[in-house]
PDB file of N, CA and C in Angstrom:
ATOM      1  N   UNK A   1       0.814  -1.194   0.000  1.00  0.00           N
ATOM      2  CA  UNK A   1       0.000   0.000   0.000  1.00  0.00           C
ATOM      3  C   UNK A   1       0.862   1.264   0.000  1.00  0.00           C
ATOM      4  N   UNK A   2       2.134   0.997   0.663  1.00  0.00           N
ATOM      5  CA  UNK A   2       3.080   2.326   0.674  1.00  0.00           C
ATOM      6  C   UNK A   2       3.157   2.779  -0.647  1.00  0.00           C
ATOM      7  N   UNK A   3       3.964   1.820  -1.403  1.00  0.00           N
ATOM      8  CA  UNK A   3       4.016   1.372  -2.551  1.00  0.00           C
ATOM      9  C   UNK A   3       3.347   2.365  -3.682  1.00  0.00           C
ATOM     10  N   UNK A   4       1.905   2.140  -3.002  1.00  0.00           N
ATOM     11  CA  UNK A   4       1.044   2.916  -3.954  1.00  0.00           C
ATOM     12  C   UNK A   4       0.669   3.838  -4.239  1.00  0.00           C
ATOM     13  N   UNK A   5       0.656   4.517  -2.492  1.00  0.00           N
ATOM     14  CA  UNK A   5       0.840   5.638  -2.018  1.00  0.00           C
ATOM     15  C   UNK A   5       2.028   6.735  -2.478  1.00  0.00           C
ATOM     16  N   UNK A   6       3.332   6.307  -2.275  1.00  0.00           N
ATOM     17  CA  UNK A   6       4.266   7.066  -2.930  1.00  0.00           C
ATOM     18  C   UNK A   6       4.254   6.701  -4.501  1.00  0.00           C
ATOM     19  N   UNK A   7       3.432   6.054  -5.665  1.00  0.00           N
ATOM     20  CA  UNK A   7       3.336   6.484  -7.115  1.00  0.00           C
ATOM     21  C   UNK A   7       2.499   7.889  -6.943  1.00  0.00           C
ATOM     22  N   UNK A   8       1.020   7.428  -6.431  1.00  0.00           N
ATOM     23  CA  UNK A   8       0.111   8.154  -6.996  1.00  0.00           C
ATOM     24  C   UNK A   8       0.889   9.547  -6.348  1.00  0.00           C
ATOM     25  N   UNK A   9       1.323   9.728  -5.101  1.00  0.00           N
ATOM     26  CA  UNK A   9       2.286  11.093  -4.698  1.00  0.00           C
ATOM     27  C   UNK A   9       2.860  11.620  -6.143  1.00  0.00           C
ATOM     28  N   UNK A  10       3.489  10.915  -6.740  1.00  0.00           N
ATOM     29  CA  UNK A  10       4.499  11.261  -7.706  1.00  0.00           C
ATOM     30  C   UNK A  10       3.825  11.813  -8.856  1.00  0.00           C
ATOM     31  N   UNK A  11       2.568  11.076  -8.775  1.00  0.00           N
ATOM     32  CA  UNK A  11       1.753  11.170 -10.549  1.00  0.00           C
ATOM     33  C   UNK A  11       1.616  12.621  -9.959  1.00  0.00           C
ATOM     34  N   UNK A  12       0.893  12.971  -8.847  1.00  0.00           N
ATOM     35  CA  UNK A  12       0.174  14.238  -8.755  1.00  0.00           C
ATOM     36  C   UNK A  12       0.863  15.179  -8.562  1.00  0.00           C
ATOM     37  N   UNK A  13       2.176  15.231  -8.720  1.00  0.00           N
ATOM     38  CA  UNK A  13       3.531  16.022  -8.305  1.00  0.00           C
ATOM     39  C   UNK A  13       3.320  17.230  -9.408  1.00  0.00           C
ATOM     40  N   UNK A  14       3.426  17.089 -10.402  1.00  0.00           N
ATOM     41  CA  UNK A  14       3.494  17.950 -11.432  1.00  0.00           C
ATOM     42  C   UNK A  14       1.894  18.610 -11.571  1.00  0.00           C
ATOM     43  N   UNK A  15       1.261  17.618 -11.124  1.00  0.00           N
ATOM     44  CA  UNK A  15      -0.442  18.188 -11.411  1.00  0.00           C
ATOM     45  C   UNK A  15      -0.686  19.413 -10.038  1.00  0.00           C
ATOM     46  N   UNK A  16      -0.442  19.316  -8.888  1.00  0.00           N
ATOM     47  CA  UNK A  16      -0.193  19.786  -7.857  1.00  0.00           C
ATOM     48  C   UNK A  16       0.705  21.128  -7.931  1.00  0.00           C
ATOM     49  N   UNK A  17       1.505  21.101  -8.509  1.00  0.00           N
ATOM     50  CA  UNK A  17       2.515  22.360  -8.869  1.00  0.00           C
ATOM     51  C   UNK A  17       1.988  23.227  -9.405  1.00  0.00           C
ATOM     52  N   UNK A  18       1.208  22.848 -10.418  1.00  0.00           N
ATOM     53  CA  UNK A  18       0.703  23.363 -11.545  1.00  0.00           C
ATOM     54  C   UNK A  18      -0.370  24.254 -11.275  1.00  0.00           C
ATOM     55  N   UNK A  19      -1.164  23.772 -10.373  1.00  0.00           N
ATOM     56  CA  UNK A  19      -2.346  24.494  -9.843  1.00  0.00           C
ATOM     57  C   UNK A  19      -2.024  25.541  -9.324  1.00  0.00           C
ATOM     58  N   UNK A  20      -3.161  26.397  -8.865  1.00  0.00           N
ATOM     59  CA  UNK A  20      -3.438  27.779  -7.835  1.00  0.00           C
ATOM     60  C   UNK A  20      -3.834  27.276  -6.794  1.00  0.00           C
ATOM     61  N   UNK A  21      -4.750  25.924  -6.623  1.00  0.00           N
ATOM     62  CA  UNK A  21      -4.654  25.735  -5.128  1.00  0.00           C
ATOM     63  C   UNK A  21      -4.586  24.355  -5.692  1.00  0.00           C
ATOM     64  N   UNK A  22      -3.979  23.552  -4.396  1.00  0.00           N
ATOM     65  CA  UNK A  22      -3.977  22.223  -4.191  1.00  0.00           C
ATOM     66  C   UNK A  22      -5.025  21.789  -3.633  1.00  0.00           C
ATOM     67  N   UNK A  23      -5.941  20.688  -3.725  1.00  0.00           N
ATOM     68  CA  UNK A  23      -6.979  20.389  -3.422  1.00  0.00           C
ATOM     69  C   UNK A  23      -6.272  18.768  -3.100  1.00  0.00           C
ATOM     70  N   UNK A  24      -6.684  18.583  -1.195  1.00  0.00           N
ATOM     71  CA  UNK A  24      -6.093  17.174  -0.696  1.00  0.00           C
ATOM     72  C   UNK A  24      -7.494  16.482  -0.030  1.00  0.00           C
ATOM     73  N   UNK A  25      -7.511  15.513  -0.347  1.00  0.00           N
ATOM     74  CA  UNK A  25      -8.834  14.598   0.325  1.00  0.00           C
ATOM     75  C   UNK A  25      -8.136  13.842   1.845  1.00  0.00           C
ATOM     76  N   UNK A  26      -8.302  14.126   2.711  1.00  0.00           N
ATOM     77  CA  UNK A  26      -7.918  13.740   3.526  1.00  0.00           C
ATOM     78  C   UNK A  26      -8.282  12.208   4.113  1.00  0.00           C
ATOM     79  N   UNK A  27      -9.111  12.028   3.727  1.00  0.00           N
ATOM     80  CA  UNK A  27      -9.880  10.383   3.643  1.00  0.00           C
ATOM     81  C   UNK A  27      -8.868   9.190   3.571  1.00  0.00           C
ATOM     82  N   UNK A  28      -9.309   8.370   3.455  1.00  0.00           N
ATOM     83  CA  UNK A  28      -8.768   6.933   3.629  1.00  0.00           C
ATOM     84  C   UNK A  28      -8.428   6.931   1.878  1.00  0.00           C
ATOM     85  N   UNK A  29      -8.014   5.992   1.672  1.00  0.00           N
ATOM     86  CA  UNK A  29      -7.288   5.269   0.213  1.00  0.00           C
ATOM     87  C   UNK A  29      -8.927   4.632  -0.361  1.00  0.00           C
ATOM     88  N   UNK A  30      -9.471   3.949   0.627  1.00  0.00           N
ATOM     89  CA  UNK A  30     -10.909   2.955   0.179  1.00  0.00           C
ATOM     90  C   UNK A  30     -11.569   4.557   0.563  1.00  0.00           C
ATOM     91  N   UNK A  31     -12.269   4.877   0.997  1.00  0.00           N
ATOM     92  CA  UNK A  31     -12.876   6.229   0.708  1.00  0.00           C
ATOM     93  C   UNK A  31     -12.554   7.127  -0.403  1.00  0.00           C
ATOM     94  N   UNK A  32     -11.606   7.246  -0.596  1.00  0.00           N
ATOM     95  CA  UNK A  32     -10.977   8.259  -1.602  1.00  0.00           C
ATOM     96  C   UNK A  32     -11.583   7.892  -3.213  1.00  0.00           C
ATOM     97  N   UNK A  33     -11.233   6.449  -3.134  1.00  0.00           N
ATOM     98  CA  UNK A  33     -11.475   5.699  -4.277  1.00  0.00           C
ATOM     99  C   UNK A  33     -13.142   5.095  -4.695  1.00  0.00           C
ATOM    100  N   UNK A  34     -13.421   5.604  -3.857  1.00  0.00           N
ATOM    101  CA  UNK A  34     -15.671   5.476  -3.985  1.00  0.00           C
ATOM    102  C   UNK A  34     -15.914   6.888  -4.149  1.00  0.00           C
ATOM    103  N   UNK A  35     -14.984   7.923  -4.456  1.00  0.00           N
ATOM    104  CA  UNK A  35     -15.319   9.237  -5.123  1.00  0.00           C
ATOM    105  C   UNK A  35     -14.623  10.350  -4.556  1.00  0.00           C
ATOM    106  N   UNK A  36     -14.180  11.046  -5.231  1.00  0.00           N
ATOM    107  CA  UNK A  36     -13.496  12.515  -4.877  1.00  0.00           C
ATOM    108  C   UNK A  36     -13.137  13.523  -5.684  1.00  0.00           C
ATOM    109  N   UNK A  37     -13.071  14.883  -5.448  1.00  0.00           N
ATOM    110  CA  UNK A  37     -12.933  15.584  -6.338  1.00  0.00           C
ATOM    111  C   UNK A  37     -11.897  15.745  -7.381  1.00  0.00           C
ATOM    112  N   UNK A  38     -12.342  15.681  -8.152  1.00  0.00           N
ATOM    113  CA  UNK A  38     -11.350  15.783  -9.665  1.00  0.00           C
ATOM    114  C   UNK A  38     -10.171  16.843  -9.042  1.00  0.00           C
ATOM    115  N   UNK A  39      -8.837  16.221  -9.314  1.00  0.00           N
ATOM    116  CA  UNK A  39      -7.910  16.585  -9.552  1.00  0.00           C
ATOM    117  C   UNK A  39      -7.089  16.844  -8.078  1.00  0.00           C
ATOM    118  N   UNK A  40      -8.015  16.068  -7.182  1.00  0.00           N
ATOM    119  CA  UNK A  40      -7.344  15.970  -5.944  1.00  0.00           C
ATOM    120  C   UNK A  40      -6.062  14.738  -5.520  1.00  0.00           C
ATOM    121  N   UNK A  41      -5.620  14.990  -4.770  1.00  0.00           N
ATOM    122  CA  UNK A  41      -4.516  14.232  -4.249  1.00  0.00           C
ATOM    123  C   UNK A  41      -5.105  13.397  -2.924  1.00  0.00           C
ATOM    124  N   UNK A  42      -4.731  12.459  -2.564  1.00  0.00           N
ATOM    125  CA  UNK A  42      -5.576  11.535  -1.195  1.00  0.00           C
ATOM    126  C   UNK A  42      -4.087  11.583  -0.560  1.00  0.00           C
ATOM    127  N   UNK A  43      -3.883  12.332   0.837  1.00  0.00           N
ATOM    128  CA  UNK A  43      -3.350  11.661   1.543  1.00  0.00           C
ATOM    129  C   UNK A  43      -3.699  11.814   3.057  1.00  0.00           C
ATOM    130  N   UNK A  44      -3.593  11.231   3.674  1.00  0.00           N
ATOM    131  CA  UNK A  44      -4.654  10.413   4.337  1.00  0.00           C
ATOM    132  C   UNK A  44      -4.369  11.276   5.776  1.00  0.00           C
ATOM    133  N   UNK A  45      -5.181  12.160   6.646  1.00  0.00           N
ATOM    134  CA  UNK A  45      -4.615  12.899   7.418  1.00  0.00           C
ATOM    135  C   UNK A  45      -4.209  12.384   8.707  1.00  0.00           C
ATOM    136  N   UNK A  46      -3.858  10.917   8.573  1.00  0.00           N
ATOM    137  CA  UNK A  46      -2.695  10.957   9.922  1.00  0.00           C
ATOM    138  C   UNK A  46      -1.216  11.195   9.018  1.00  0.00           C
ATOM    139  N   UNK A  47      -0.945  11.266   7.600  1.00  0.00           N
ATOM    140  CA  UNK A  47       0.161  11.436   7.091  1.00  0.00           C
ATOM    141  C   UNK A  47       0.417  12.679   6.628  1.00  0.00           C
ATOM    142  N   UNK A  48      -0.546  13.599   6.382  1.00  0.00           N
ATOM    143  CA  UNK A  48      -0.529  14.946   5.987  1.00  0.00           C
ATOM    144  C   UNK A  48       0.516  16.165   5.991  1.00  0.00           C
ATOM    145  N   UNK A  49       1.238  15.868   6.990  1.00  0.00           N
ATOM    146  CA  UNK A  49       2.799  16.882   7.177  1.00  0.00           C
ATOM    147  C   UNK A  49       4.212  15.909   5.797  1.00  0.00           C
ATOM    148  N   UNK A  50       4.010  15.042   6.247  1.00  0.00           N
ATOM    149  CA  UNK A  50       4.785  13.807   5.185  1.00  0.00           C
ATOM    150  C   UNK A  50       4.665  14.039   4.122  1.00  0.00           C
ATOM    151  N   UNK A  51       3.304  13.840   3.939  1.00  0.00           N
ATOM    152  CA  UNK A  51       2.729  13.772   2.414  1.00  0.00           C
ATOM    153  C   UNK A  51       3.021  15.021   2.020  1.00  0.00           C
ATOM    154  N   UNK A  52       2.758  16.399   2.521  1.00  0.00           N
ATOM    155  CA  UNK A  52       2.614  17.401   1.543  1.00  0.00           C
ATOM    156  C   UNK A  52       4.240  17.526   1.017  1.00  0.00           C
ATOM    157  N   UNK A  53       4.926  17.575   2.422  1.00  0.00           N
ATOM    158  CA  UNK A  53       6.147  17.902   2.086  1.00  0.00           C
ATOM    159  C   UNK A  53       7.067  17.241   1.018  1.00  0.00           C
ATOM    160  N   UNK A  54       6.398  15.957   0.725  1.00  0.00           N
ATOM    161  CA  UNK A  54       7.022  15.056  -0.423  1.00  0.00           C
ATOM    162  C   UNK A  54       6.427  15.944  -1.452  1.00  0.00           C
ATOM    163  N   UNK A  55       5.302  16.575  -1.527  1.00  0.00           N
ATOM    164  CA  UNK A  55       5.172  17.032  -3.152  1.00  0.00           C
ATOM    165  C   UNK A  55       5.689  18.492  -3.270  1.00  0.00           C
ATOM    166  N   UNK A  56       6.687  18.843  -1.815  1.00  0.00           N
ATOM    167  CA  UNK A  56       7.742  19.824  -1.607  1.00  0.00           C
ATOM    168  C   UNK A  56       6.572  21.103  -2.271  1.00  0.00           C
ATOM    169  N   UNK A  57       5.901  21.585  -1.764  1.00  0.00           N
ATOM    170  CA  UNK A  57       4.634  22.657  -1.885  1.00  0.00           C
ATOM    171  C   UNK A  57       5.410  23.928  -0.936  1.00  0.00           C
ATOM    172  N   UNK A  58       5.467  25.251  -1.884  1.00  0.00           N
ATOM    173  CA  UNK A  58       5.952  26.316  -0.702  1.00  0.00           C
ATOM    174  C   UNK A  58       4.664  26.417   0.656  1.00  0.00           C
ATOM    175  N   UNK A  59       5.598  26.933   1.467  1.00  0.00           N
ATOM    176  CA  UNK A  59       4.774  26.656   3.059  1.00  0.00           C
ATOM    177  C   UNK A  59       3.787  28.140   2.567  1.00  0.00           C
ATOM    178  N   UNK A  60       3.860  28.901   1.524  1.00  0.00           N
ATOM    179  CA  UNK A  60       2.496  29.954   1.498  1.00  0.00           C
ATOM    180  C   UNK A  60       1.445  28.779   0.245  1.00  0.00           C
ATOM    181  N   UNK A  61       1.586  27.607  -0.197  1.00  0.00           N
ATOM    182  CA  UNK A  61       0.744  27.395  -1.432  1.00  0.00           C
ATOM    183  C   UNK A  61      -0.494  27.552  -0.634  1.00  0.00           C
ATOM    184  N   UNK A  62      -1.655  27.557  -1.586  1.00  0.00           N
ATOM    185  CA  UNK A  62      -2.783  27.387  -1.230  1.00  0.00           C
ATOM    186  C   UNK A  62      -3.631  25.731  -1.223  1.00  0.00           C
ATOM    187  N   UNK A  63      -3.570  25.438  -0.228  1.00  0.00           N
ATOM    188  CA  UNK A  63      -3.622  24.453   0.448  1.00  0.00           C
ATOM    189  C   UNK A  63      -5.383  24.374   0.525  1.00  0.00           C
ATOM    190  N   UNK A  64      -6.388  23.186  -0.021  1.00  0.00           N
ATOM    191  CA  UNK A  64      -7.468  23.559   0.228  1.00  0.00           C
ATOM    192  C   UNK A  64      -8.110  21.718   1.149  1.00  0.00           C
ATOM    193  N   UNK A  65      -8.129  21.336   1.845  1.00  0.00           N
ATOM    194  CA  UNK A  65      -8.213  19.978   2.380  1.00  0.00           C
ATOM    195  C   UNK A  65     -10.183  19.735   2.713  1.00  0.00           C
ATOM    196  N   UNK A  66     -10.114  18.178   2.122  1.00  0.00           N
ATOM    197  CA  UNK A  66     -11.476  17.709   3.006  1.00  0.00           C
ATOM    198  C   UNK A  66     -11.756  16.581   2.868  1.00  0.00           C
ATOM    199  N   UNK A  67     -12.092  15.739   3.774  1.00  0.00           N
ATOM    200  CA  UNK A  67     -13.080  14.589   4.300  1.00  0.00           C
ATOM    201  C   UNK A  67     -14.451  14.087   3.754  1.00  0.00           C
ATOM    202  N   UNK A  68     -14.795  13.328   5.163  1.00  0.00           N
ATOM    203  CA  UNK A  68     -16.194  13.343   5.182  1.00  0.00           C
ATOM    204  C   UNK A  68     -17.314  14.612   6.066  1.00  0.00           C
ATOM    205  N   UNK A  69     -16.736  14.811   6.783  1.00  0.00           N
ATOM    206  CA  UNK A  69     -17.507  15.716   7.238  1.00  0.00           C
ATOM    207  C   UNK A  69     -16.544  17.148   7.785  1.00  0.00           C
ATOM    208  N   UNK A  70     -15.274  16.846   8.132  1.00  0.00           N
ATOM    209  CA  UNK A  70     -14.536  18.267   7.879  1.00  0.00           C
ATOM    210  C   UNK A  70     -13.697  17.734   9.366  1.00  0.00           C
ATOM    211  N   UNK A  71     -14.120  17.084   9.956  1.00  0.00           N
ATOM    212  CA  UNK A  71     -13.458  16.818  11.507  1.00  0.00           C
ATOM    213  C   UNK A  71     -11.839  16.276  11.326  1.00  0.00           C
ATOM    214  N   UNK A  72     -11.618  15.685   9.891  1.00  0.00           N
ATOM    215  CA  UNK A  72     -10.263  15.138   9.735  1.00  0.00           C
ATOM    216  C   UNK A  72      -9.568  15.923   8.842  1.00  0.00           C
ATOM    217  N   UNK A  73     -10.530  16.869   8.074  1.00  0.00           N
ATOM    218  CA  UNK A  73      -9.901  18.231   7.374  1.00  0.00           C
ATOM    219  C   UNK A  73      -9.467  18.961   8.794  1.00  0.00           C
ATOM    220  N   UNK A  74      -9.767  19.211   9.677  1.00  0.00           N
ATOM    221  CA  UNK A  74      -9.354  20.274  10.808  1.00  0.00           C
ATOM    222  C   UNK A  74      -8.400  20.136  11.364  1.00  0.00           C
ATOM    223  N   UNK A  75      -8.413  18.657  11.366  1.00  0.00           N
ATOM    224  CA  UNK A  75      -6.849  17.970  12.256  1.00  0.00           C
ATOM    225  C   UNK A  75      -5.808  18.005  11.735  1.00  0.00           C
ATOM    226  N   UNK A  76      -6.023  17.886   9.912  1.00  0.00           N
ATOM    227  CA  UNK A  76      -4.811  18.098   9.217  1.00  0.00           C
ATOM    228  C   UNK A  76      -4.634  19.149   8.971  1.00  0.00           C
ATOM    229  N   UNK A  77      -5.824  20.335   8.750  1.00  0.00           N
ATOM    230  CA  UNK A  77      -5.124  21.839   8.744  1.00  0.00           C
ATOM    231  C   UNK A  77      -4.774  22.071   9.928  1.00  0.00           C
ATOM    232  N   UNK A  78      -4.617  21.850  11.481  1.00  0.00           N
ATOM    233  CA  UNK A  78      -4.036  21.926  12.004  1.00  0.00           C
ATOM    234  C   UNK A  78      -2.469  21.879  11.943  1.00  0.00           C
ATOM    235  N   UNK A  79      -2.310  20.661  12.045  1.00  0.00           N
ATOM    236  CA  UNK A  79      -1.027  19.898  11.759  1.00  0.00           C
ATOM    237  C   UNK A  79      -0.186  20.683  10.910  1.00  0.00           C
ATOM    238  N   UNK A  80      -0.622  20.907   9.792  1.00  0.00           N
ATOM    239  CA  UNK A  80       0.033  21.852   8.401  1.00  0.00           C
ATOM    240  C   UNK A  80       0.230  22.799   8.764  1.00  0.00           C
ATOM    241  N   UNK A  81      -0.524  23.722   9.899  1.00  0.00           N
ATOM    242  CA  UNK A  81      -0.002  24.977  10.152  1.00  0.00           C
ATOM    243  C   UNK A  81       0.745  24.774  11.044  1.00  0.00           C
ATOM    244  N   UNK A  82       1.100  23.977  11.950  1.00  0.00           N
ATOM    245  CA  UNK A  82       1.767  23.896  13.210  1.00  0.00           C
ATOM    246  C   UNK A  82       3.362  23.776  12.174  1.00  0.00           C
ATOM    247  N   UNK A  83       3.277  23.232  11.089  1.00  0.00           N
ATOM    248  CA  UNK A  83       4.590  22.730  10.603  1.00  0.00           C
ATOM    249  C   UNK A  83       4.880  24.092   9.296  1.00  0.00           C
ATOM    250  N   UNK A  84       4.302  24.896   9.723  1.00  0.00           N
ATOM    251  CA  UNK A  84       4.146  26.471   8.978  1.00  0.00           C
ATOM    252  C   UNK A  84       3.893  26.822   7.457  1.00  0.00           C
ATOM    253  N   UNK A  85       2.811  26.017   7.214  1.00  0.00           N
ATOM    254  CA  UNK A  85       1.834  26.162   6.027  1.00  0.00           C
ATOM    255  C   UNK A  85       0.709  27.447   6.487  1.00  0.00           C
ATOM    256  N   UNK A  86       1.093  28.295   5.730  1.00  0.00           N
ATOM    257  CA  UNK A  86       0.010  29.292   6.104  1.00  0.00           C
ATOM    258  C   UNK A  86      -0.831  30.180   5.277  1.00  0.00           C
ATOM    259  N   UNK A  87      -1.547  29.089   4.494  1.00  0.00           N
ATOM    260  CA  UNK A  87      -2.721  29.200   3.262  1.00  0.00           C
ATOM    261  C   UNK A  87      -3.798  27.777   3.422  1.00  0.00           C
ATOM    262  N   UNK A  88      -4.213  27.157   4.416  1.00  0.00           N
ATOM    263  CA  UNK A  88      -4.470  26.081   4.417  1.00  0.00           C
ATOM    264  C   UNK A  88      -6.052  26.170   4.709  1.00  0.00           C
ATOM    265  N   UNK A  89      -6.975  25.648   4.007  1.00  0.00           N
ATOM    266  CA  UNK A  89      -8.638  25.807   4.390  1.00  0.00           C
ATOM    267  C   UNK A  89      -8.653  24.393   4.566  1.00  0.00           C
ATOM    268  N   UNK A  90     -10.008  24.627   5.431  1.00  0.00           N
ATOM    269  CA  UNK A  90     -10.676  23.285   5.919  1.00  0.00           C
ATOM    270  C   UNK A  90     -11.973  23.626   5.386  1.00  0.00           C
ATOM    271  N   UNK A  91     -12.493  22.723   3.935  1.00  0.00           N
ATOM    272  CA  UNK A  91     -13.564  23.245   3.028  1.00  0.00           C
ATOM    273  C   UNK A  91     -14.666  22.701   3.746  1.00  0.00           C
ATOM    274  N   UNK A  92     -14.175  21.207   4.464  1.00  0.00           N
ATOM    275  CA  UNK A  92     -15.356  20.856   5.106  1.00  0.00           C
ATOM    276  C   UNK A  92     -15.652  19.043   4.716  1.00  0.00           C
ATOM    277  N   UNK A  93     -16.336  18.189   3.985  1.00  0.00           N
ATOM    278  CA  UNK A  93     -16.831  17.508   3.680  1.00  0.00           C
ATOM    279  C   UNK A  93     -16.647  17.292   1.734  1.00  0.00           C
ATOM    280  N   UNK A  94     -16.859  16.213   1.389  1.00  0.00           N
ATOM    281  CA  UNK A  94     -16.448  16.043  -0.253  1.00  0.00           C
ATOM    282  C   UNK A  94     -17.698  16.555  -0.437  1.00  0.00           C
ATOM    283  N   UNK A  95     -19.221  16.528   0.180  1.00  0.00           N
ATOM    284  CA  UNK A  95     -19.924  17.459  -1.028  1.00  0.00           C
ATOM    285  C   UNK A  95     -19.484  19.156  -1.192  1.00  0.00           C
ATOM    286  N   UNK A  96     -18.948  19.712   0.273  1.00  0.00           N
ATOM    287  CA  UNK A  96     -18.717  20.860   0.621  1.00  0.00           C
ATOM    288  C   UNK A  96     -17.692  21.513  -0.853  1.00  0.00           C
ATOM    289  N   UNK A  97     -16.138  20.327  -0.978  1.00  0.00           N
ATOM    290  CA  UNK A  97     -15.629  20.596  -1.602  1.00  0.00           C
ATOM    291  C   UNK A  97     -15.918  20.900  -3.035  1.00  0.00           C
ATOM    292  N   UNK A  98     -16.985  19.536  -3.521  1.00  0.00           N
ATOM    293  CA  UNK A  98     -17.613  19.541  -4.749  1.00  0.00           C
ATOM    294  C   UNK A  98     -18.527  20.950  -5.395  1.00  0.00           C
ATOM    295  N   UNK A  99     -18.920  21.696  -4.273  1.00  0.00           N
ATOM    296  CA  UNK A  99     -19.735  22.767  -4.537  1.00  0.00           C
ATOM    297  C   UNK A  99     -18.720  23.846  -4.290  1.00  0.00           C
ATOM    298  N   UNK A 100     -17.384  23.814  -3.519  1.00  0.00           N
ATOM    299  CA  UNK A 100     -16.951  25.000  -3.638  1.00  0.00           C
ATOM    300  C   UNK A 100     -16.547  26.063  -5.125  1.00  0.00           C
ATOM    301  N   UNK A 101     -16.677  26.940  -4.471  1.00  0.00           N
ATOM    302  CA  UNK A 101     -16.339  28.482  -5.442  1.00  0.00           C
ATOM    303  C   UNK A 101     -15.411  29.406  -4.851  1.00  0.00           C
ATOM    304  N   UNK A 102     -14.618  29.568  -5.741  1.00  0.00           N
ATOM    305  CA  UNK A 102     -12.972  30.412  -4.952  1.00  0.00           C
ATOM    306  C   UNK A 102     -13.642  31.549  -4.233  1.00  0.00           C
ATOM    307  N   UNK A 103     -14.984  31.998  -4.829  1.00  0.00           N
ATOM    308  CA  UNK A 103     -16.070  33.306  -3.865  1.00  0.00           C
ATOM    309  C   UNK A 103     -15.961  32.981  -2.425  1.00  0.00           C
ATOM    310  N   UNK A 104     -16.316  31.100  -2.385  1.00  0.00           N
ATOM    311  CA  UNK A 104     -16.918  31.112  -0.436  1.00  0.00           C
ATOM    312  C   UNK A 104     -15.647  31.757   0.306  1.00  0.00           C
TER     313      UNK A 104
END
């Protein structure tokens, strides 16, 4: 599973760069994979300081994270700011994310 974890890291490396904001699903691998928003990255928020820093993201990117209901988005925008990421939203939930607008 590591394994798999550090490809798909890699695929989304360049896709992730590329963007204006990074969009991370904080969910499980089996959650992630029963639906998530296009063009997001899954890493899983007990790994979230790890993970971002592997796709080496400046500590201002815009950082946009979410779950199922936002309680494991909070823990990892926590975490991210404690390790001095300081652009990081907690959108909330995958429908939350699915409906966001750079407006909310």
């Amino acid at each position: 599973m590591k394994v798999l974890y550090t490809i798909a890291l890699w695929m989304f490396t360049t896709v992730a760069m590329a963007a204006d904001i990074v969009w991370i699903d904080v969910r499980s691998a089996a959650e992630f994979q029963s639906g998530h928003k296009e063009g997001a990255i899954n890493i899983p928020h007990t790994e979230i300081v790890a993970g971002v820093e592997k796709l080496q993201l400046a500590k201002d990117a815009e950082i946009n994270l979410y779950c199922r209901s936002g309680r494991r988005a909070g823990a990892a925008q926590s975490d991210l700011q404690q390790s001095g990421y300081s652009r990081v939203k907690n959108i909330g939930g995958l429908t939350d994310a699915l409906n966001y607008s750079a407006a909310d």
